[in-house]
N, C-alpha and C. Protein backbone atom coordinates (compact mmCIF):
# COMPACT_ATOMS: atom_id res chain seq x y z
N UNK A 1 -75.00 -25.03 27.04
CA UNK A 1 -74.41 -25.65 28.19
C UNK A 1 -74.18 -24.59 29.27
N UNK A 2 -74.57 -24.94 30.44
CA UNK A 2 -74.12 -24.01 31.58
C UNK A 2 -73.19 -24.54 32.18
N UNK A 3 -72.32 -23.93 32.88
CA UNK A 3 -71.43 -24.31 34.00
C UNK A 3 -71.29 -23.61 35.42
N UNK A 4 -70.77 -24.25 36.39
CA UNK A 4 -70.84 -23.84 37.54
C UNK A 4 -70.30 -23.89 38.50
N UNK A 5 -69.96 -23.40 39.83
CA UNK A 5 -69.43 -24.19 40.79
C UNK A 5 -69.40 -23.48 42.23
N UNK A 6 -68.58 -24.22 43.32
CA UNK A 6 -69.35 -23.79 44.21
C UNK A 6 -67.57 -24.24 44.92
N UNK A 7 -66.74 -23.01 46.17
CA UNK A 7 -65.99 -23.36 46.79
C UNK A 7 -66.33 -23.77 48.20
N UNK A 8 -65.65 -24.43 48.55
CA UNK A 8 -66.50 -24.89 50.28
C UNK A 8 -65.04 -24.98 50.90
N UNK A 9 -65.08 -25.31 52.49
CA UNK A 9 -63.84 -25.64 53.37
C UNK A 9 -64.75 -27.23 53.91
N UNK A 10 -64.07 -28.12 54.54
CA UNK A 10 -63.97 -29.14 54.41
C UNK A 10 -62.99 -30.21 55.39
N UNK A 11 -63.39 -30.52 56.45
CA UNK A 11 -62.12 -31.18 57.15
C UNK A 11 -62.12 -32.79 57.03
N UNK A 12 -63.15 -33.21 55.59
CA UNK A 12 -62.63 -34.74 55.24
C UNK A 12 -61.87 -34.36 54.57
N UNK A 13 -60.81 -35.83 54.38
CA UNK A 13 -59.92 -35.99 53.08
C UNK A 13 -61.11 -36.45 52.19
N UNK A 14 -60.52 -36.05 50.85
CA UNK A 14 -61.31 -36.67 49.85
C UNK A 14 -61.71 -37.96 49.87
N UNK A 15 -60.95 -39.14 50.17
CA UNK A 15 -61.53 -40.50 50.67
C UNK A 15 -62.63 -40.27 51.50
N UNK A 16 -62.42 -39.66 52.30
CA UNK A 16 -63.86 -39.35 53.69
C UNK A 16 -65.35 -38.72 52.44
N UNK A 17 -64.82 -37.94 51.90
CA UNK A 17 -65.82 -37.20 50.91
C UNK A 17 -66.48 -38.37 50.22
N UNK A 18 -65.82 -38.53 49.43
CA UNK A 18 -66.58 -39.96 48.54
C UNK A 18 -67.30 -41.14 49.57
N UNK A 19 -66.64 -41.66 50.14
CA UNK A 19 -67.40 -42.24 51.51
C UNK A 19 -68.80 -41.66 51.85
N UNK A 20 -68.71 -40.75 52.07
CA UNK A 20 -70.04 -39.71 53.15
C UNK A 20 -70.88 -39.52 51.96
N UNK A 21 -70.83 -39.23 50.41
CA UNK A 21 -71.40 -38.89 49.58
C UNK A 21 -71.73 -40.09 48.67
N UNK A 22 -71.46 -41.49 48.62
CA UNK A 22 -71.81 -42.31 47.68
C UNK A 22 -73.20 -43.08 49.15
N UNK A 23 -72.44 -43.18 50.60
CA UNK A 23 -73.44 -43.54 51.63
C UNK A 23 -74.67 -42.53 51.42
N UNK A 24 -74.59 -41.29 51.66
CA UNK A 24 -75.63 -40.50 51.91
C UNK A 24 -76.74 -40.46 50.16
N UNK A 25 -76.08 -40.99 48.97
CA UNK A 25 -77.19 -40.66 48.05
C UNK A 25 -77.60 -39.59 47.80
N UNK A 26 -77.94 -39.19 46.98
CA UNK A 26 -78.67 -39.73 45.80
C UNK A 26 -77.69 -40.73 44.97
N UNK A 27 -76.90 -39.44 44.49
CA UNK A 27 -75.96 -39.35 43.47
C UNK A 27 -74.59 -40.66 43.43
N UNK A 28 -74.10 -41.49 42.88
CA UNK A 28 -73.26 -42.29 42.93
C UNK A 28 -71.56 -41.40 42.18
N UNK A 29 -70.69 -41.82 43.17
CA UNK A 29 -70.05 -41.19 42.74
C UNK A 29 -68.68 -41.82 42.84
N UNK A 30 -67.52 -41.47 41.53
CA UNK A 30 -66.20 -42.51 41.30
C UNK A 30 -64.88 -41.42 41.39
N UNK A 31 -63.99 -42.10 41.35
CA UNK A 31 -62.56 -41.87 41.22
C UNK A 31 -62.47 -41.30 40.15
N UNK A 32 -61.77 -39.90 40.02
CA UNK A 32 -60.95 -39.94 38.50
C UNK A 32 -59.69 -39.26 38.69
N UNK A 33 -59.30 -38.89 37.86
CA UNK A 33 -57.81 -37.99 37.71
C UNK A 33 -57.62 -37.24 36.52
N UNK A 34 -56.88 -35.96 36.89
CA UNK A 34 -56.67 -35.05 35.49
C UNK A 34 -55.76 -34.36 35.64
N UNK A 35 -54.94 -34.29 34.88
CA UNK A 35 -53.61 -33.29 35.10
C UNK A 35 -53.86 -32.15 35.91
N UNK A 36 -54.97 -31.32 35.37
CA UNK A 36 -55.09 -30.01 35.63
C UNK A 36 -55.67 -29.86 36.71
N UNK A 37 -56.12 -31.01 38.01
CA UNK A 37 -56.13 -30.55 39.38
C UNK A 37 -56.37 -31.96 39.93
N UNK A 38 -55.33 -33.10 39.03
CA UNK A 38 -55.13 -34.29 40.45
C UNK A 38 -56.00 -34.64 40.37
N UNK A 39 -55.99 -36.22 41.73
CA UNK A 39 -57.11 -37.13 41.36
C UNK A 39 -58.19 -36.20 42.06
N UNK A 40 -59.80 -37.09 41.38
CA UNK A 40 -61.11 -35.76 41.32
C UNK A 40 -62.00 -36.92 41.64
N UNK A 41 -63.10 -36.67 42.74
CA UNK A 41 -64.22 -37.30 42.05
C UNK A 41 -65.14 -36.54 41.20
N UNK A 42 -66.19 -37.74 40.81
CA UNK A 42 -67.15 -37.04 40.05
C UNK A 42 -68.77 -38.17 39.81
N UNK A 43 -69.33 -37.59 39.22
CA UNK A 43 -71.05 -38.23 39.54
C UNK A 43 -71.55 -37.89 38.09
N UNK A 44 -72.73 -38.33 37.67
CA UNK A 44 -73.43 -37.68 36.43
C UNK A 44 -74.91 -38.16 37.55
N UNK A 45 -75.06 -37.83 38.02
CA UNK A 45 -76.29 -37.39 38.32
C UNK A 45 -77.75 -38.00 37.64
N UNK A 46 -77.82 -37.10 36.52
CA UNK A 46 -78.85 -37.38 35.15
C UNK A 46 -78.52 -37.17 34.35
N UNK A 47 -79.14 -37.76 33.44
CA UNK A 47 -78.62 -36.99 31.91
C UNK A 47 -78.19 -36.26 30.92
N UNK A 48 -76.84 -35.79 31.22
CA UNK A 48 -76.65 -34.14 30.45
C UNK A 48 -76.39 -33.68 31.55
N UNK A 49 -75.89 -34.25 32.93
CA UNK A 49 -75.62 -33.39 33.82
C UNK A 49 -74.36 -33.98 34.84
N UNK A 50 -72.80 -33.23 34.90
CA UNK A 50 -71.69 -33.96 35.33
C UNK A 50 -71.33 -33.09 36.67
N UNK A 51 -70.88 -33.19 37.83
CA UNK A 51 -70.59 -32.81 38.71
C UNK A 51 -69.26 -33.57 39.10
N UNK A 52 -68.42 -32.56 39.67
CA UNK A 52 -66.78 -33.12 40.15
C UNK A 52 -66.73 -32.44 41.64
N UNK A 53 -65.71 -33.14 42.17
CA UNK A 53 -65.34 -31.80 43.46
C UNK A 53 -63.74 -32.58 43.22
N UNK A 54 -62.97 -31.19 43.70
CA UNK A 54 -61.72 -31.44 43.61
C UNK A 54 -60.91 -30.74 44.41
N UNK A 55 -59.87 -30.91 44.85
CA UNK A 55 -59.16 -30.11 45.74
C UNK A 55 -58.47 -28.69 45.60
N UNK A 56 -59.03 -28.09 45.93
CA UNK A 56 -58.44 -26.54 45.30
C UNK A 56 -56.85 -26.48 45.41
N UNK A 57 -56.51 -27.42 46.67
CA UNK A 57 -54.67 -27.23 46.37
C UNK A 57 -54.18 -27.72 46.04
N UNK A 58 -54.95 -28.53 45.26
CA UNK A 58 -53.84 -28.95 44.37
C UNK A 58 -53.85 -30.78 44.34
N UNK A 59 -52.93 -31.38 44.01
CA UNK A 59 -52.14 -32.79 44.17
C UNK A 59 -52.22 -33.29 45.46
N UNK A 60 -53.24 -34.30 45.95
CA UNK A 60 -53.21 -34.95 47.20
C UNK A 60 -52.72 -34.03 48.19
N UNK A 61 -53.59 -32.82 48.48
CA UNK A 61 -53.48 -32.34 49.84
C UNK A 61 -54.50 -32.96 50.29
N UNK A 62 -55.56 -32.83 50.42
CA UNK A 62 -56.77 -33.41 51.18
C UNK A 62 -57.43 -32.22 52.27
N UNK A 63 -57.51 -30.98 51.06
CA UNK A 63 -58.69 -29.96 52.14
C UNK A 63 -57.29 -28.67 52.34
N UNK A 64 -57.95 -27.98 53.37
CA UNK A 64 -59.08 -27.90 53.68
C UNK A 64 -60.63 -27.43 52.57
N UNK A 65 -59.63 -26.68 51.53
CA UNK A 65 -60.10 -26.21 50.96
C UNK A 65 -61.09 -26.73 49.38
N UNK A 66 -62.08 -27.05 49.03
CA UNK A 66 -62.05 -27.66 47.50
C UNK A 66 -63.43 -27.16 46.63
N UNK A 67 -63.22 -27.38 45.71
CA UNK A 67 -64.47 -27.17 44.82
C UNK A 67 -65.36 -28.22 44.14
N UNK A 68 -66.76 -27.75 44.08
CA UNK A 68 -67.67 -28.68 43.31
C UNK A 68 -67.71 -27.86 41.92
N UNK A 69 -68.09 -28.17 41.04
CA UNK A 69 -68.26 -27.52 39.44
C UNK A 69 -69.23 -28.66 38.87
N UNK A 70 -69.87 -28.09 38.03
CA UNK A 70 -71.04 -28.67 37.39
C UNK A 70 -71.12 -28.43 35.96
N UNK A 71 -71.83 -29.08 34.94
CA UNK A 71 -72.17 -29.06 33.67
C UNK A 71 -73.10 -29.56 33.10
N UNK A 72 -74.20 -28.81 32.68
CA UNK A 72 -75.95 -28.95 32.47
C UNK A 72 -75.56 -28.16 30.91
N UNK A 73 -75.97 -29.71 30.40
CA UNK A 73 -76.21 -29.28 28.88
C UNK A 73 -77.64 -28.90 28.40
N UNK A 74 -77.64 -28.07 27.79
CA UNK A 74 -78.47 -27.21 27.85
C UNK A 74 -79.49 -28.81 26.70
N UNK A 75 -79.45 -29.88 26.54
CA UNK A 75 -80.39 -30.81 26.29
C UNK A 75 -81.51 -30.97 27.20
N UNK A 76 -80.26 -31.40 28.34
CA UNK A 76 -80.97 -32.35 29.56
C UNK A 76 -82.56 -31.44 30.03
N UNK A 77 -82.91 -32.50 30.84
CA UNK A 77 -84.63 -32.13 31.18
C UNK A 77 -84.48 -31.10 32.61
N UNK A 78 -82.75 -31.67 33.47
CA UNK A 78 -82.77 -31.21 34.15
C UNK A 78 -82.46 -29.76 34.36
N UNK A 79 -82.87 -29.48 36.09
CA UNK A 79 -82.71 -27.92 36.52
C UNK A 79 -81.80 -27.82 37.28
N UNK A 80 -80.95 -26.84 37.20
CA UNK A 80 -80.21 -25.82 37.95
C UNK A 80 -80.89 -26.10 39.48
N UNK A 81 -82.06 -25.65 39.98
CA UNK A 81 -82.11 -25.54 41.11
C UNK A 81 -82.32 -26.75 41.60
N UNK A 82 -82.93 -27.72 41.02
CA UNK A 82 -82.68 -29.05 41.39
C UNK A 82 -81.41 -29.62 41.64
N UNK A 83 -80.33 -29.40 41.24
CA UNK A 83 -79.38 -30.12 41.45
C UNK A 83 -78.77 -29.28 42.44
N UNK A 84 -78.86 -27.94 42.29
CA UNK A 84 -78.41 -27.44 43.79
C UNK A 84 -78.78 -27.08 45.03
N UNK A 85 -80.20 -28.07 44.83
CA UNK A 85 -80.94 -28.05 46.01
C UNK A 85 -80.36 -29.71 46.38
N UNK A 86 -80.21 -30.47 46.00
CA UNK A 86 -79.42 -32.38 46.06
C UNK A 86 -78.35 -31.85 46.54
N UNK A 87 -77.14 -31.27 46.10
CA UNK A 87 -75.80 -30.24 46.63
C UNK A 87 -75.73 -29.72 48.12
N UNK A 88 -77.04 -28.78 48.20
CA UNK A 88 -76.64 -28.22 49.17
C UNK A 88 -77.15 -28.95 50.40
N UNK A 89 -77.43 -29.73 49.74
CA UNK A 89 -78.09 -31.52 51.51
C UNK A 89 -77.04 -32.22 51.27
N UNK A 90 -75.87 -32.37 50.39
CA UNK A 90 -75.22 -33.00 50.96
C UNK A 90 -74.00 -32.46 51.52
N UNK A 91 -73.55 -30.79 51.30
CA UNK A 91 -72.44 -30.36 51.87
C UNK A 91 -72.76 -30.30 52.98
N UNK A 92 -74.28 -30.41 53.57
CA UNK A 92 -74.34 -30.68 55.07
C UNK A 92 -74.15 -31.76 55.25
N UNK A 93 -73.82 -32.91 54.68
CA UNK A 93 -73.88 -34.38 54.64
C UNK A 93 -71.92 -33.94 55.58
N UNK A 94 -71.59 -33.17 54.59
CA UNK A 94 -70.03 -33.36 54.92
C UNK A 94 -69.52 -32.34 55.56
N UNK A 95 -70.66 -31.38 56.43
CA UNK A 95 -70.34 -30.42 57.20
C UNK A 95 -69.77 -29.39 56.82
N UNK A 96 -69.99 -29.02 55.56
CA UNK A 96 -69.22 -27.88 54.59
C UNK A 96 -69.37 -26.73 55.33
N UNK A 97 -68.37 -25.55 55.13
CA UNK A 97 -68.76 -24.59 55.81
C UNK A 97 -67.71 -23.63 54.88
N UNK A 98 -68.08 -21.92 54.90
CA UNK A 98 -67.82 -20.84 53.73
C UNK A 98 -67.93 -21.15 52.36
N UNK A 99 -68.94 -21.84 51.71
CA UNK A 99 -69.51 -22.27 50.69
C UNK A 99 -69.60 -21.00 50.05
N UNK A 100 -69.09 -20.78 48.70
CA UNK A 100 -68.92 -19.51 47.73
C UNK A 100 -69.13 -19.77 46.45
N UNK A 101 -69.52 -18.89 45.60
CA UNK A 101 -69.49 -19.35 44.72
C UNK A 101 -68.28 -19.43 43.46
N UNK A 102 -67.40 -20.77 42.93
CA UNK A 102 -66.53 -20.42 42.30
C UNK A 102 -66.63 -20.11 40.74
N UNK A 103 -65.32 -20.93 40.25
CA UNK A 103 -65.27 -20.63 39.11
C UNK A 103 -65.29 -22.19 38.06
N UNK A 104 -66.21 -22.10 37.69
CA UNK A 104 -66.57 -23.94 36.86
C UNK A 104 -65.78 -23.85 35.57
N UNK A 105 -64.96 -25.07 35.41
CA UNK A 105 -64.41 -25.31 34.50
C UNK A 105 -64.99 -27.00 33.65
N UNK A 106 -64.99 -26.63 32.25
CA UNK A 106 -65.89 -27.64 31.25
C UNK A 106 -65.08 -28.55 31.23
């Protein structure tokens, strides 16, 4: 299994995010929640492959700041650069800007 992730800045609220990202496609993407960083969305993409973004501060701030993280089981057919080539068309989808690379949690 690999993991991954990616920090960005961001001036949607997460509602705006999910909006701009279930319209723009590929990827379909839902609501969730987790103790350990508040409500999250998230997508599976393909098979063996989960993507979240979540708010780096925390509990319903909404930005500026947040992260995407990823998880490619080392099954799936899919690639690494494939999915972060789908990624990086849509943080232009949402006008992302200081995109870094973070720290992915499983």
């Amino acid at each position: 299994m690999w993991v991954w992730a990616y920090d960005f800045e961001c001036d949607k609220t997460m509602e705006e995010i999910i909006l701009t990202l279930n319209e723009s496609g590929p990827w379909k993407w839902i609501w969730r929640d987790k103790d350990a960083f508040g409500p999250y969305i998230s997508s599976v993409p393909l098979e063996g492959v989960r993507a979240r973004i979540y708010d780096l501060d925390g509990y319903h701030s909404n930005g500026p700041t947040y992260t995407a993280d990823f998880r490619l089981d080392e099954w799936s057919g899919a690639m690494k650069s494939a999915i972060d080539g789908v990624f990086n068309e849509l943080l232009g989808k949402l006008a992302a800007r200081h995109v870094t690379a973070g720290e992915g949690r499983d």
